[in-house]
C-alpha atoms as a PDB file:
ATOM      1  CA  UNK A   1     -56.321  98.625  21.084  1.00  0.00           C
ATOM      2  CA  UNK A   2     -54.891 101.922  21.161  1.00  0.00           C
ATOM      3  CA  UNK A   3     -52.051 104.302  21.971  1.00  0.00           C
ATOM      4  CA  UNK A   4     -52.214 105.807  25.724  1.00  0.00           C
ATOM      5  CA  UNK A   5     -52.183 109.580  25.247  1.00  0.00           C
ATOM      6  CA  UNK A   6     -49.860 111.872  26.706  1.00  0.00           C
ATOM      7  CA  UNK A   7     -51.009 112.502  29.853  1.00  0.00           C
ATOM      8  CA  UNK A   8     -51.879 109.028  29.893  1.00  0.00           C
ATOM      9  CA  UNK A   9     -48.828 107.797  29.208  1.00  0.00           C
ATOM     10  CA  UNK A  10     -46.738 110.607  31.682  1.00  0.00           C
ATOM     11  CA  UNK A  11     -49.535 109.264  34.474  1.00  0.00           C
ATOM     12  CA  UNK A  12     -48.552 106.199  33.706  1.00  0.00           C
ATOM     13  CA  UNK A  13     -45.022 106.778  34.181  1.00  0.00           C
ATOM     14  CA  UNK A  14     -45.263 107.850  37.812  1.00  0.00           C
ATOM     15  CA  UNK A  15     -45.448 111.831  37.296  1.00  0.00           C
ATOM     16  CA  UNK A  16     -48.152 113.439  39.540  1.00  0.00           C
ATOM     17  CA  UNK A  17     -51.236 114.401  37.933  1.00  0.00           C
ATOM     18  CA  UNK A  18     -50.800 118.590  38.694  1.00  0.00           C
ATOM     19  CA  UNK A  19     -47.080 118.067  36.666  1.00  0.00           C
ATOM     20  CA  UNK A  20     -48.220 116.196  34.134  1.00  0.00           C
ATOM     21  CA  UNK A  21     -51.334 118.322  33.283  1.00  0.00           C
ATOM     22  CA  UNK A  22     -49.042 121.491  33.226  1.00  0.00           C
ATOM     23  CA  UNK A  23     -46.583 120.147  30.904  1.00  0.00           C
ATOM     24  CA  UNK A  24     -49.411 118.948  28.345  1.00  0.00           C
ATOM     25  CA  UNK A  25     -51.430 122.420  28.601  1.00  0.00           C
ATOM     26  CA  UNK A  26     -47.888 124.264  28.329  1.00  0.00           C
ATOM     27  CA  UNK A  27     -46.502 122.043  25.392  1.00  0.00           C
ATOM     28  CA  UNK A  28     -49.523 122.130  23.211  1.00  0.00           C
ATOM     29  CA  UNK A  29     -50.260 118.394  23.958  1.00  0.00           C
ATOM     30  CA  UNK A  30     -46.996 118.261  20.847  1.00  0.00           C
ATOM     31  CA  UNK A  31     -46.122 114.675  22.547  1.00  0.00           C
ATOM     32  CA  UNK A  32     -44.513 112.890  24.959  1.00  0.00           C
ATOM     33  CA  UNK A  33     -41.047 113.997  24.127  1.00  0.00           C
ATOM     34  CA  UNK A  34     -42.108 117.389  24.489  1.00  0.00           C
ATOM     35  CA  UNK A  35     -43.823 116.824  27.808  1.00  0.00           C
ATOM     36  CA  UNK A  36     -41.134 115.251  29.681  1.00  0.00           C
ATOM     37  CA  UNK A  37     -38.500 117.724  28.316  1.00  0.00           C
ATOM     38  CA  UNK A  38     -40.799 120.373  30.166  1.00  0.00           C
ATOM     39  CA  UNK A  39     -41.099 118.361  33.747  1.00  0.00           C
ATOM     40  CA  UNK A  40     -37.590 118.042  33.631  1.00  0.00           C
ATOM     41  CA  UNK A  41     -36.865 121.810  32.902  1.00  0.00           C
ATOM     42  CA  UNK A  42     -39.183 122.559  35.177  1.00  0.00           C
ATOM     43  CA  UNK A  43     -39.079 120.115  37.568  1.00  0.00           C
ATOM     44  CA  UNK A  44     -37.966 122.499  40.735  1.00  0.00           C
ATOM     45  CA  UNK A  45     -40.342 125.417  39.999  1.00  0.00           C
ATOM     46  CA  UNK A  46     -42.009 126.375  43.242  1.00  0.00           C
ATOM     47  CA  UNK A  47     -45.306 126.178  42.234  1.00  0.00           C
ATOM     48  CA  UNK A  48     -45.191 122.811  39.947  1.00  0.00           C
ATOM     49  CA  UNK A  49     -47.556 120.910  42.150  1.00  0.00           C
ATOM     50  CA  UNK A  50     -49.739 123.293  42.293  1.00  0.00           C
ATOM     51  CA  UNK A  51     -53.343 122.051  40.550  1.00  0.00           C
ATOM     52  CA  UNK A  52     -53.639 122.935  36.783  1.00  0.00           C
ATOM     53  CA  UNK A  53     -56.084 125.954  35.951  1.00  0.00           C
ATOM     54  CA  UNK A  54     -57.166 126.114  32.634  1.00  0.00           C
ATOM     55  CA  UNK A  55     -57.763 129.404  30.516  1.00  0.00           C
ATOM     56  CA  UNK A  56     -61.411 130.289  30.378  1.00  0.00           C
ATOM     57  CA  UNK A  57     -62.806 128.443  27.279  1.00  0.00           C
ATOM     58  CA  UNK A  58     -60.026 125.783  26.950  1.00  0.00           C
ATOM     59  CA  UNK A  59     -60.284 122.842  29.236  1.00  0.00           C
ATOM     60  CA  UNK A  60     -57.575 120.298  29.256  1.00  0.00           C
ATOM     61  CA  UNK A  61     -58.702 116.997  27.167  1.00  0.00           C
ATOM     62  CA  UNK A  62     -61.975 118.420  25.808  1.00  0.00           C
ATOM     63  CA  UNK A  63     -65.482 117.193  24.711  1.00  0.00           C
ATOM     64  CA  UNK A  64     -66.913 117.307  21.620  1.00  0.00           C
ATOM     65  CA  UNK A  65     -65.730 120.606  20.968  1.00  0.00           C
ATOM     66  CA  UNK A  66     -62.365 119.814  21.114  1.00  0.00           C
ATOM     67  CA  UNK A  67     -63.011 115.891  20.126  1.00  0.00           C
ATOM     68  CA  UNK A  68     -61.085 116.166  16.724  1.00  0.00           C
ATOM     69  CA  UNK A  69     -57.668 118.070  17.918  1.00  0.00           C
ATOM     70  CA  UNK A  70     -57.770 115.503  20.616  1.00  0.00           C
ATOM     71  CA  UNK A  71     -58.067 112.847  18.365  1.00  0.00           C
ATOM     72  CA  UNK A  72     -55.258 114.548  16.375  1.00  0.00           C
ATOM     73  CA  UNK A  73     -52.887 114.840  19.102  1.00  0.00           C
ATOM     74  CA  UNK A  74     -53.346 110.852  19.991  1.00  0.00           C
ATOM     75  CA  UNK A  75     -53.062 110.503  16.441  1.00  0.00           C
ATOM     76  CA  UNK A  76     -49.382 112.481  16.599  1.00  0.00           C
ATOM     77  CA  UNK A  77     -48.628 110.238  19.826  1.00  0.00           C
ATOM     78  CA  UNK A  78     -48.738 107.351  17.873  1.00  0.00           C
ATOM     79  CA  UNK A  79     -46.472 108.373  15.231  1.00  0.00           C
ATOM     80  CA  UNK A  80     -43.728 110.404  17.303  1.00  0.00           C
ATOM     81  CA  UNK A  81     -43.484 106.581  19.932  1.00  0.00           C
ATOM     82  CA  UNK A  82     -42.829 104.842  16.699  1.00  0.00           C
ATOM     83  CA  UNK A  83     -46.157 102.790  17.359  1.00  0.00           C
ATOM     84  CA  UNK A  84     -46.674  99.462  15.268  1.00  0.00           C
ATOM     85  CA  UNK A  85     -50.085  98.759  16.394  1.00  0.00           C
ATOM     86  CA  UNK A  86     -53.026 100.326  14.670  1.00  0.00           C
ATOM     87  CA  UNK A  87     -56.079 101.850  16.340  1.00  0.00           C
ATOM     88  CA  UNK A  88     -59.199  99.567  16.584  1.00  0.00           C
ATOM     89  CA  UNK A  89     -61.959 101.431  16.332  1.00  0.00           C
ATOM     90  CA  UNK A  90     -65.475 100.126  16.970  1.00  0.00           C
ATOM     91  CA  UNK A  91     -68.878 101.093  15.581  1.00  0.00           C
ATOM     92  CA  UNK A  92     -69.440 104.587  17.230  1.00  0.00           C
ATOM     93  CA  UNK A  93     -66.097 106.017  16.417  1.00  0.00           C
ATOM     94  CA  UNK A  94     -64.408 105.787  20.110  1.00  0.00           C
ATOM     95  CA  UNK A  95     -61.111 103.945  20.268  1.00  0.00           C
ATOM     96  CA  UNK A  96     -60.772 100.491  22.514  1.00  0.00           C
ATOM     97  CA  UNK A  97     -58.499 100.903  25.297  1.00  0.00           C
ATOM     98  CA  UNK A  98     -55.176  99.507  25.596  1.00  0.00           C
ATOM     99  CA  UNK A  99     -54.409  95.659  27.361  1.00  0.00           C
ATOM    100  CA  UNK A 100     -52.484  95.853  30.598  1.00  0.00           C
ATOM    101  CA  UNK A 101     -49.450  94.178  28.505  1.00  0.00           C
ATOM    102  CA  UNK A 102     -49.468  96.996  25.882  1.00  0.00           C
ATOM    103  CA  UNK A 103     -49.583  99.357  28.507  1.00  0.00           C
ATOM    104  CA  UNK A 104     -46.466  97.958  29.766  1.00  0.00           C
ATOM    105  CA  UNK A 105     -44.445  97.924  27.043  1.00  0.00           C
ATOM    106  CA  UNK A 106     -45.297 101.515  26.035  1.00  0.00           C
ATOM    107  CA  UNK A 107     -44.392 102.145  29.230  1.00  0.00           C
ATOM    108  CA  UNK A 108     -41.026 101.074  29.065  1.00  0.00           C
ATOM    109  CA  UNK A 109     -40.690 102.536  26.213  1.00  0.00           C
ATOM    110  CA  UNK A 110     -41.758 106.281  27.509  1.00  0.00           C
ATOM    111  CA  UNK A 111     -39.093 105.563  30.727  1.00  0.00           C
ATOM    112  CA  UNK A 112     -36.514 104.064  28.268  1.00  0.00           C
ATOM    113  CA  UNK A 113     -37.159 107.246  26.254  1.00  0.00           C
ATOM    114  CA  UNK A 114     -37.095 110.233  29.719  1.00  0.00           C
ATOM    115  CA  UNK A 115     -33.407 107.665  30.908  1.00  0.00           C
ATOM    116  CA  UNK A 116     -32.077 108.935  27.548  1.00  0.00           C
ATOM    117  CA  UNK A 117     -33.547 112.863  28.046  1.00  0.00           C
ATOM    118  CA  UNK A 118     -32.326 112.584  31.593  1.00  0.00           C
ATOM    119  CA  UNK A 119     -28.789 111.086  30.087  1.00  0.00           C
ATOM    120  CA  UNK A 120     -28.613 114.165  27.583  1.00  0.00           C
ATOM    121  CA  UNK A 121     -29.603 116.603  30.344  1.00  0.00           C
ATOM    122  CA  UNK A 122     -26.519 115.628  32.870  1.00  0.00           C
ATOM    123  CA  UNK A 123     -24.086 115.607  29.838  1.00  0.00           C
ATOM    124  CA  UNK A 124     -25.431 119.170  29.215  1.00  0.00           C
ATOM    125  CA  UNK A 125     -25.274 120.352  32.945  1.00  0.00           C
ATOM    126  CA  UNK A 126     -22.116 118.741  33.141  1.00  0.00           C
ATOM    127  CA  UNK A 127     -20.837 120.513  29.911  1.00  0.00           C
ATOM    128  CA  UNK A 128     -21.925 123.610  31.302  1.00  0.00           C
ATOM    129  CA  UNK A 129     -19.842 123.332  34.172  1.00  0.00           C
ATOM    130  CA  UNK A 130     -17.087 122.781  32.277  1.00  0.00           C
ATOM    131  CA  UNK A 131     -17.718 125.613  30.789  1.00  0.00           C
ATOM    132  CA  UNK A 132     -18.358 127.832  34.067  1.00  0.00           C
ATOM    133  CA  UNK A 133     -14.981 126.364  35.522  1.00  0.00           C
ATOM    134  CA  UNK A 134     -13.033 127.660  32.862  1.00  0.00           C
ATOM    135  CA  UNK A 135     -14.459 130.820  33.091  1.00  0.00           C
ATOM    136  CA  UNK A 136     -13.713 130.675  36.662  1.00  0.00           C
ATOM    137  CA  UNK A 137      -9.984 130.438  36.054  1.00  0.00           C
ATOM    138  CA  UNK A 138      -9.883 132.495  33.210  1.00  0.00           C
ATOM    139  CA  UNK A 139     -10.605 135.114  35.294  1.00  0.00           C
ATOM    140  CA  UNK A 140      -8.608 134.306  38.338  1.00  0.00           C
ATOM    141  CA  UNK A 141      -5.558 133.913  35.795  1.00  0.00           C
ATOM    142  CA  UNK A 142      -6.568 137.488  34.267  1.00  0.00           C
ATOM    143  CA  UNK A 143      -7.029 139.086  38.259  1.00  0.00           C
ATOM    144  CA  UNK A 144      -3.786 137.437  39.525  1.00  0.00           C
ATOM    145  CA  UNK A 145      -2.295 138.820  36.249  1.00  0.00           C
ATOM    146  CA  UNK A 146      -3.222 142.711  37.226  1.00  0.00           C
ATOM    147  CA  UNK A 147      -2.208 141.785  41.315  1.00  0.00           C
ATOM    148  CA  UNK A 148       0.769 140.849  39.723  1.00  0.00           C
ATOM    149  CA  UNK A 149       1.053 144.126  37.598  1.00  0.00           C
ATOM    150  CA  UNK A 150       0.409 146.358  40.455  1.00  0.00           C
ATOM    151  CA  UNK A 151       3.315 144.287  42.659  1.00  0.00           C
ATOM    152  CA  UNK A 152       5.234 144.955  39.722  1.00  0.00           C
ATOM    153  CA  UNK A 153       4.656 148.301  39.130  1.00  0.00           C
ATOM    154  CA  UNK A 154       5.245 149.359  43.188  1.00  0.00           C
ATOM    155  CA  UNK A 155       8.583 147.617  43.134  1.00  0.00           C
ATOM    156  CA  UNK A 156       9.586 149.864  40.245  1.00  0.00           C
ATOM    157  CA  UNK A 157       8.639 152.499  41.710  1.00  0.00           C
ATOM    158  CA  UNK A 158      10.232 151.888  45.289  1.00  0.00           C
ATOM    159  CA  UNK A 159      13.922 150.704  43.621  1.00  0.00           C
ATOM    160  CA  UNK A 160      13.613 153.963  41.228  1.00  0.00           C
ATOM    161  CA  UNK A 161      13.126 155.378  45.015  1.00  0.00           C
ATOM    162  CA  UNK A 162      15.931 153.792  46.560  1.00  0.00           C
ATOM    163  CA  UNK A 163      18.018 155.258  43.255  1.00  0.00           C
ATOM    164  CA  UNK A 164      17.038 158.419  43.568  1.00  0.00           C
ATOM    165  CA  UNK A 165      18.016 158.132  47.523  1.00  0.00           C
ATOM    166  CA  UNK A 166      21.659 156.500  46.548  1.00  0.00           C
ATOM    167  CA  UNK A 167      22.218 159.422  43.909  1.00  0.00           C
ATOM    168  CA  UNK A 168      21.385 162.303  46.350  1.00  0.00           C
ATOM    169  CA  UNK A 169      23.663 161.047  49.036  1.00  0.00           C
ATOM    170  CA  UNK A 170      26.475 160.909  46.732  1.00  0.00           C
ATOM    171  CA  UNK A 171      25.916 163.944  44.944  1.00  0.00           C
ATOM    172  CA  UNK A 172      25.840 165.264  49.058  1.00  0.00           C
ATOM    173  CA  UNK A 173      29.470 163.421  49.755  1.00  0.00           C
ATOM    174  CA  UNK A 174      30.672 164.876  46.540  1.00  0.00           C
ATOM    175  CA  UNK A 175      30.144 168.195  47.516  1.00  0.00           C
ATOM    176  CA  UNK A 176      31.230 167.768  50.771  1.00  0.00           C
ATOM    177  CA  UNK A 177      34.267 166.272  49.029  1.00  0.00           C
ATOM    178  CA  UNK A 178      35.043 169.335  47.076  1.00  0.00           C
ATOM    179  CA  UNK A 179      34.481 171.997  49.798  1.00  0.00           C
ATOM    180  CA  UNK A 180      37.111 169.953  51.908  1.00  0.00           C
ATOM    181  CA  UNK A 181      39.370 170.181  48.921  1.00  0.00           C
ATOM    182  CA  UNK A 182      38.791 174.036  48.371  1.00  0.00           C
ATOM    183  CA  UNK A 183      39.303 174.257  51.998  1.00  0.00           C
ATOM    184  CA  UNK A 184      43.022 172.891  52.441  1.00  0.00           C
ATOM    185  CA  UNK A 185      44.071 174.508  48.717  1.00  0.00           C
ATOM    186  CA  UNK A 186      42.710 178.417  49.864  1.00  0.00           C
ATOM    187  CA  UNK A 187      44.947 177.240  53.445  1.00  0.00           C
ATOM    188  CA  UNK A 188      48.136 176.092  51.294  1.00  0.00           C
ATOM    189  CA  UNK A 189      47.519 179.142  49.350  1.00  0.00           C
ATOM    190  CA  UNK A 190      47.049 181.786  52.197  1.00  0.00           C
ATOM    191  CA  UNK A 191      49.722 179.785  54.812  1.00  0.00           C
ATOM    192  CA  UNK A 192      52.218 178.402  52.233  1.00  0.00           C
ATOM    193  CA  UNK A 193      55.742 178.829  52.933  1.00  0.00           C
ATOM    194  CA  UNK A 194      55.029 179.631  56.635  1.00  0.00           C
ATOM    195  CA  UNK A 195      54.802 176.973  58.150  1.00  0.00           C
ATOM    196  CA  UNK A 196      57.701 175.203  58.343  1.00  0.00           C
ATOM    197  CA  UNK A 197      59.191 178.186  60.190  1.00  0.00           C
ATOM    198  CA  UNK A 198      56.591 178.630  62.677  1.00  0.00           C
ATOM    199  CA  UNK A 199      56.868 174.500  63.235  1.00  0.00           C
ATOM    200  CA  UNK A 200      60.665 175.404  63.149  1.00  0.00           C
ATOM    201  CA  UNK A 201      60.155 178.097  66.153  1.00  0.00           C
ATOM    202  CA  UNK A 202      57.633 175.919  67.890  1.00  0.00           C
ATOM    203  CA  UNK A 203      60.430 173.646  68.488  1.00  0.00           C
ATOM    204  CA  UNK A 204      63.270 175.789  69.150  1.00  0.00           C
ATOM    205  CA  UNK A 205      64.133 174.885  73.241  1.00  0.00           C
ATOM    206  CA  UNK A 206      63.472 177.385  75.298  1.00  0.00           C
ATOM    207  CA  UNK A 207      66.397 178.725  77.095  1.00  0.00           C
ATOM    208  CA  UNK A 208      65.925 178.284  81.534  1.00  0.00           C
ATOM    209  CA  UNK A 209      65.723 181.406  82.977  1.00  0.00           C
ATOM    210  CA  UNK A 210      68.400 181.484  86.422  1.00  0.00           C
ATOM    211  CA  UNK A 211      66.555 180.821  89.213  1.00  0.00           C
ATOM    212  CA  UNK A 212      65.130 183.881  91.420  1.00  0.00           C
ATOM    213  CA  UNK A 213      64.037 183.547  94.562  1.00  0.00           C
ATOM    214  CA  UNK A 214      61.994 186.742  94.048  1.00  0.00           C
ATOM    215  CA  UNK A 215      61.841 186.843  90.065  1.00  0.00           C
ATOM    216  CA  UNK A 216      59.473 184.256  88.187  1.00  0.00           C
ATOM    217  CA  UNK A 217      60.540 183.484  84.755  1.00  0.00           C
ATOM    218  CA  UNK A 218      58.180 183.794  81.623  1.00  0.00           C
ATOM    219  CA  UNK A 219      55.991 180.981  81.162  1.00  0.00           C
ATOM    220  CA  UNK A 220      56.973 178.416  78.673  1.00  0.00           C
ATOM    221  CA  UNK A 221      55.754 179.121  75.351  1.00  0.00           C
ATOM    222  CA  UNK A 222      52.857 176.805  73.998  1.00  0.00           C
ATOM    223  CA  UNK A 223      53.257 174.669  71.491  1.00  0.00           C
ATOM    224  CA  UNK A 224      51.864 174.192  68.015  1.00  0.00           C
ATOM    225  CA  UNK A 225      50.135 171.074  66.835  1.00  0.00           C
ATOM    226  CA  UNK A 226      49.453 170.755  63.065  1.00  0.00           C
ATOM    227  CA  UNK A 227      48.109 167.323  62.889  1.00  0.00           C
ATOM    228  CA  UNK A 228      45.161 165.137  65.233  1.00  0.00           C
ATOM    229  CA  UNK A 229      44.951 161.774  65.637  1.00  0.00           C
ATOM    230  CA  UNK A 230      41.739 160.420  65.829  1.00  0.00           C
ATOM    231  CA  UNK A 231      39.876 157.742  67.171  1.00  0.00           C
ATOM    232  CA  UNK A 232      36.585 156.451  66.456  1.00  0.00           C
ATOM    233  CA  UNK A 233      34.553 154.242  68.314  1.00  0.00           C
ATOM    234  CA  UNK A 234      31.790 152.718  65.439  1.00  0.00           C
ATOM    235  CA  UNK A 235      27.941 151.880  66.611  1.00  0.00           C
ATOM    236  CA  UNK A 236      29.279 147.703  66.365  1.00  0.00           C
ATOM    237  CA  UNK A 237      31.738 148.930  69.202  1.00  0.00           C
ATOM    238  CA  UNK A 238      34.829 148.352  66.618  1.00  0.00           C
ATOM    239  CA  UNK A 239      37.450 151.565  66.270  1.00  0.00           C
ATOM    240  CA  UNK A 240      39.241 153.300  63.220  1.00  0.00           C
ATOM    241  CA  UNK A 241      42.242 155.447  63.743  1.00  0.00           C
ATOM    242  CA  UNK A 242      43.817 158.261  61.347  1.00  0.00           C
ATOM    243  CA  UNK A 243      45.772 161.744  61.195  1.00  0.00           C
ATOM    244  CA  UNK A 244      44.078 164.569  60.458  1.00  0.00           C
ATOM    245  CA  UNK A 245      45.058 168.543  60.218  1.00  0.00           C
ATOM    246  CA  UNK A 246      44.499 170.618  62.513  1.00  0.00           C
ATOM    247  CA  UNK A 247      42.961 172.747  60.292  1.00  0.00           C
ATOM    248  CA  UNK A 248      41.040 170.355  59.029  1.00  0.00           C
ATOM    249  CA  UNK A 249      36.903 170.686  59.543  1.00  0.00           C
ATOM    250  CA  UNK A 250      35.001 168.354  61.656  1.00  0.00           C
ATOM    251  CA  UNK A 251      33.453 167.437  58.233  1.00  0.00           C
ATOM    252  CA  UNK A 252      36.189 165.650  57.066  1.00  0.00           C
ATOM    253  CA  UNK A 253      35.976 162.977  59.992  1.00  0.00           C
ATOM    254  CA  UNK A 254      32.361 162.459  58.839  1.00  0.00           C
ATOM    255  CA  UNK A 255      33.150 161.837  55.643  1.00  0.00           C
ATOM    256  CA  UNK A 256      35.709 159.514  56.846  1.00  0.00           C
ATOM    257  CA  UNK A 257      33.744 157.632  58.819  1.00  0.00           C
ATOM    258  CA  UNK A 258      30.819 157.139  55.740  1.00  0.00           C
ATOM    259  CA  UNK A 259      33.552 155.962  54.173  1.00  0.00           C
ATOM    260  CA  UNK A 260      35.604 153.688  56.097  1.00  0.00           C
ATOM    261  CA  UNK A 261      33.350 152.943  58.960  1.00  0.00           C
ATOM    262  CA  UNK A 262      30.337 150.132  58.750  1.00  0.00           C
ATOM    263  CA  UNK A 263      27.717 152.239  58.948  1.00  0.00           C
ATOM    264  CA  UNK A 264      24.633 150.679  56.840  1.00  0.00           C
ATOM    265  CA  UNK A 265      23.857 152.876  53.799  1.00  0.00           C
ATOM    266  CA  UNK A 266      21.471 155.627  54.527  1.00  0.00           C
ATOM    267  CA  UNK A 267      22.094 155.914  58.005  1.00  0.00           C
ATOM    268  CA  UNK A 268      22.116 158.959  59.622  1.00  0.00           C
ATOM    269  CA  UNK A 269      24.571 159.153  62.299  1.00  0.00           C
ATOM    270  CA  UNK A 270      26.194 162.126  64.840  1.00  0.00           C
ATOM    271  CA  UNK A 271      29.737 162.882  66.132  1.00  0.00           C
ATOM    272  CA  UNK A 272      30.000 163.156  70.339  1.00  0.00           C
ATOM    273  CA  UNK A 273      32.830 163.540  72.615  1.00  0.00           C
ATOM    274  CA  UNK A 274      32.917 161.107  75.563  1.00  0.00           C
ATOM    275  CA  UNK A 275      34.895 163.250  78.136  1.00  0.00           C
ATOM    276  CA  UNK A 276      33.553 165.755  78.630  1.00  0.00           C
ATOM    277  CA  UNK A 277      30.267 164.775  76.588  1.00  0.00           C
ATOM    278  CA  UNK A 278      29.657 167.037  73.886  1.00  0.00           C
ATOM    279  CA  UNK A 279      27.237 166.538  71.011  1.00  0.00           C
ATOM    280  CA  UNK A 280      28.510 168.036  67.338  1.00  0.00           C
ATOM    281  CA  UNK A 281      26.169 169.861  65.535  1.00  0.00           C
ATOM    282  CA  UNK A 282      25.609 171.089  61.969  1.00  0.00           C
ATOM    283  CA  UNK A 283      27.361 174.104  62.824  1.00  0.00           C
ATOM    284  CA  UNK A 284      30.782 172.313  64.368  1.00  0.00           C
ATOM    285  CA  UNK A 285      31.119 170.678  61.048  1.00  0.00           C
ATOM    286  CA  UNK A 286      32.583 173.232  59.399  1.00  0.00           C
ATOM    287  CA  UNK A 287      34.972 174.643  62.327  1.00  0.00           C
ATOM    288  CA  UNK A 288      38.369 173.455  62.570  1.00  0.00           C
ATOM    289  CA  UNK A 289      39.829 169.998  64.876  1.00  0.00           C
ATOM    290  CA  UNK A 290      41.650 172.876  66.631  1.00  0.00           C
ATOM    291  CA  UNK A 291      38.888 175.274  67.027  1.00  0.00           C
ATOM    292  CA  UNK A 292      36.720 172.148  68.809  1.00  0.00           C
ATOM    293  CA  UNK A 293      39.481 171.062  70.865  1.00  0.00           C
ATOM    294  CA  UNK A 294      40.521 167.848  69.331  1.00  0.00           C
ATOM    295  CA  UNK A 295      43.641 168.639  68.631  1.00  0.00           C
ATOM    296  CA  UNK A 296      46.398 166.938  69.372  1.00  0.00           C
ATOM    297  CA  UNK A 297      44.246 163.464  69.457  1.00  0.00           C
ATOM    298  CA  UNK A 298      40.643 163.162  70.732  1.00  0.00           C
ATOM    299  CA  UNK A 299      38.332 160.195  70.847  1.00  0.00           C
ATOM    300  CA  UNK A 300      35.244 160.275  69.036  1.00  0.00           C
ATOM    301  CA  UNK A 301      31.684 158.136  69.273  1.00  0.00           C
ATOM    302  CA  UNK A 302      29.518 157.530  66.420  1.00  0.00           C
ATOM    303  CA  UNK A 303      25.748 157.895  67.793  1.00  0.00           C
ATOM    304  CA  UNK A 304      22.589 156.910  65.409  1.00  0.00           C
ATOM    305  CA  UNK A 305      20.956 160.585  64.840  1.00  0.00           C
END
């Protein structure tokens, strides 16, 4: 009786002849072990059917030349399955073959042995895609980090914008502030101390002249407003009413209206007349209420710009 040899015992096993020939020639004929760790590595190579071709000079399984390393490598078979039978050799040297029963069993020893490789192969694969998973969502954590960065970063940016916006617009009412301020001090300054008399003439009555039937009289005299009172009709349709000079500029209502009105922030807007329609300019901002007619009371629209 003897040990089947490798290809023998992968043959044996099921494995086409073409596989099993490859993975003795490409494992040195080392053993079984060795074999069947190579068929399953290799076991969806395109060309693993393919026939064997052996090297010039080395044939697979050998005669006489090779008779003693093939001889060996049964020898190596025996001892790497754990074999408890000895070989029986007869008169000429050759080994007796195997019974069907031993056959068998080494057999099912071989399979029992390529379940356990194929067992330690799916823990690895599985391990490894463990491994490839976490990878995975290591680096969609790291990429939704740096999306999150660069949302970060233009939001900054935008509400340093919006800042920058807010601060210029006030800076702009300040100044507008100021100039309306230096405005009605240089008039209290240049008018002061007239006015009350000129209000005080501008109401004195004016005395009927006797009626003529061929003399017309003088023309009553005009009189003086100082103040306005203005209305202004908001883009929601909703009014606001106040007294302004009359030598006020058109600026002032503006400002007013930023103020007071419900304009949203940062909306540009325009002044207008209804009747008869008139559009105010950059240039009417700075004339009087009396200069543009407004005076004594007017009615204005705010208009988006």
């Amino acid at each position: 009786m003897a040990e089947l040899t490798t290809l023998e015992s992968l043959l044996e096993m099921g494995f086409e002849r073409n596989r099993a020939e490859k993975a003795v020639a490409n494992t040195g004929n080392q053993g079984i072990e060795q074999a069947m760790d190579w068929l399953m590595e290799h076991e969806n190579d395109p060309d693993i059917d393919e026939p064997y071709v052996a090297p010039v000079g080395n044939t697979l399984g050998g005669t006489a030349a090779s008779q003693s390393s093939t001889e060996q490598a049964k020898l190596e078979d025996t001892t790497e399955a754990g074999g408890d039978s000895s070989l029986i050799v007869d008169a000429t040297g050759r080994s007796q073959p195997m019974t069907e029963d031993e056959k068998r069993e080494q057999v099912k020893r071989l399979e029992e042995l390529m379940r356990v490789k194929q067992a330690e192969r799916r823990e690895r694969e599985r391990a490894e895609e463990l491994e490839r998973e976490k990878q995975r969502r290591r680096q969609g954590q790291e990429l939704q980090q740096i999306r999150q960065k660069l949302q970060d970063d233009d939001m900054k940016k935008l509400a340093d914008q919006r800042r920058k916006e807010k601060m210029e617009d006030k800076l702009a009412r300040q100044r507008v502030k100021e100039k309306i301020a230096r405005d009605r001090e240089e008039r209290a300054q240049k008018f002061g101390g007239g006015g009350s008399s000129n209000t005080v003439a501008s109401f004195q009555p004016v005395q009927p002249s006797p009626p003529s039937p061929t003399i017309q009289g003088p023309p009553p005299t005009k009189k003086e407003y100082e103040e306005s009172r203005i209305q202004v009709r908001l883009l929601d349709g909703s009014t606001i009413n106040t007294v302004f000079k009359a030598q006020e500029p058109l600026a002032a209502v503006r400002v007013y209206v930023q103020m007071n009105g419900n304009t949203p922030e940062g909306q540009d807007f325009t002044l207008l007349s209804p009747y008869p329609r008139h559009v105010y300019t950059d240039l009417d901002m700075e004339k009087p209420l009396k200069e543009l007619g407004l005076v004594p009371s007017a009615v204005l629209v705010v208009t988006k710009k």
